[in-house]
Protein backbone atom coordinates (compact mmCIF):
# COMPACT_ATOMS: atom_id res chain seq x y z
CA UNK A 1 26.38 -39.82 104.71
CA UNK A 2 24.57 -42.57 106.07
CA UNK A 3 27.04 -44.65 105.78
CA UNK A 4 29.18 -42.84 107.26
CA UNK A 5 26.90 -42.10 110.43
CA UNK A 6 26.71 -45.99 110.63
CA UNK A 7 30.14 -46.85 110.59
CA UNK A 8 30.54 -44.58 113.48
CA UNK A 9 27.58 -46.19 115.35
CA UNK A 10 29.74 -49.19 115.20
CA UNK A 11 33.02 -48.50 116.25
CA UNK A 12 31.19 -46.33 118.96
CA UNK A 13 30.07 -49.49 120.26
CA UNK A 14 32.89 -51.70 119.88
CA UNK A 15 34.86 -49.40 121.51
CA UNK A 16 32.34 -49.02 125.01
CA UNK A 17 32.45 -52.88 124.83
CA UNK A 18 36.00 -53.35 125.02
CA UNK A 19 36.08 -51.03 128.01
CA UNK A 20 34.00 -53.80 130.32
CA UNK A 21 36.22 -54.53 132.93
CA UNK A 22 36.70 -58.43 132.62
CA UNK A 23 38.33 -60.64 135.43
CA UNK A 24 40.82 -62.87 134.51
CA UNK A 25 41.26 -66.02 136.67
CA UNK A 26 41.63 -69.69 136.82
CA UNK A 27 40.85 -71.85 140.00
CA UNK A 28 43.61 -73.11 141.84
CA UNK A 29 46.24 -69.87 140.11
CA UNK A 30 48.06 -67.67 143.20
CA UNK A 31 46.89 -64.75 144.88
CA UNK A 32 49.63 -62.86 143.22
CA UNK A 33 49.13 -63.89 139.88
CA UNK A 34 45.28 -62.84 140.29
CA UNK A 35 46.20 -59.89 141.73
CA UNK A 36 48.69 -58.98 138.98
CA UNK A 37 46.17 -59.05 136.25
CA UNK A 38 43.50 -57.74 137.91
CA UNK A 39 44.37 -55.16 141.02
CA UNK A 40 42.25 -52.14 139.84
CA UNK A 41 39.16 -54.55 139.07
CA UNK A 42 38.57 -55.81 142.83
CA UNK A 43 38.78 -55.09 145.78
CA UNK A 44 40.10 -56.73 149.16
CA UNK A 45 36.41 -57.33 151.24
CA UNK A 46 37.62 -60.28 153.62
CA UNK A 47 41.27 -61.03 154.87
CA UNK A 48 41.84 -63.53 157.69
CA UNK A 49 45.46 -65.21 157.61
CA UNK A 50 44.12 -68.15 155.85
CA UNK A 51 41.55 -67.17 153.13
CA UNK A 52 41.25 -63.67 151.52
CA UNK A 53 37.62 -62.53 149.81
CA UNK A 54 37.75 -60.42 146.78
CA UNK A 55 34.84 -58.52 145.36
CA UNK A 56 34.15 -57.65 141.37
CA UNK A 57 31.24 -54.87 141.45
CA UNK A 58 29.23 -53.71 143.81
CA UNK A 59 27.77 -57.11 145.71
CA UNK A 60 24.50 -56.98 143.91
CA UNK A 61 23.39 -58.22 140.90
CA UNK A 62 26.32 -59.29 138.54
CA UNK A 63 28.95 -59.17 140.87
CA UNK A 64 31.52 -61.61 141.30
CA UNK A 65 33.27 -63.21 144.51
CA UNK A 66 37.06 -64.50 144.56
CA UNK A 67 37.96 -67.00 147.65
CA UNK A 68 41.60 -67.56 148.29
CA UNK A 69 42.37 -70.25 150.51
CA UNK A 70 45.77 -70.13 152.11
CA UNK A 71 46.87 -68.25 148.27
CA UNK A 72 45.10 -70.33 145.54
CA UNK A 73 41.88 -69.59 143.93
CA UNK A 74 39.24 -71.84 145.83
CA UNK A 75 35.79 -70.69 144.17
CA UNK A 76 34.37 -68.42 142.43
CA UNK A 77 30.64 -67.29 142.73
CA UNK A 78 27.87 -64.26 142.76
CA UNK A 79 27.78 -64.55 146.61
CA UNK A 80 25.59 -67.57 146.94
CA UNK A 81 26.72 -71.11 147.22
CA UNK A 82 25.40 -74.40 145.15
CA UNK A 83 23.18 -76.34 147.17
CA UNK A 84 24.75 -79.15 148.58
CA UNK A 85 23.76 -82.58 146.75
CA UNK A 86 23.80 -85.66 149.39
CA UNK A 87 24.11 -88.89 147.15
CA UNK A 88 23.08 -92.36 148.79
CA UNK A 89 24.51 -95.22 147.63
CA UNK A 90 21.78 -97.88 148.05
């Protein structure tokens, strides 16, 4: 019986981990493509004729923004840019 109750534990939890909805994406693919794999993920936050901002979540904490520059992946971040590195060459 224990047994039992355990293997059910388990595929209980694979199954609620296979449900986490996952973007699929690869810098420099096509709006379209993105879009194909992944409409009911994101959604549309930012759309000027030359870039387009999609959102994964709910813009706080693990959330995921998609830039599209004139239709190709750009970059890909939580909603906070790198800092910038300035390199001298002396």
């Amino acid at each position: 019986m224990k047994r039992l109750l355990t293997l059910c534990g388990v595929i209980l939890l694979l199954a609620l981990s296979s449900c986490a909805s996952k973007v699929y994406y690869t810098i420099g693919m096509s709006e379209n493509d993105f879009l194909k794999q992944n409409r009911k993920k994101v959604t549309s936050i930012k759309h000027t004729r030359n870039y387009t901002i999609y959102l994964q979540g709910d813009g706080y904490q693990g959330s995921w923004y998609f830039y599209f520059i004139n239709g190709v992946l750009d970059e890909v971040n939580q909603g906070r840019r790198g800092s910038d590195f300035i390199i001298e060459n002396r």
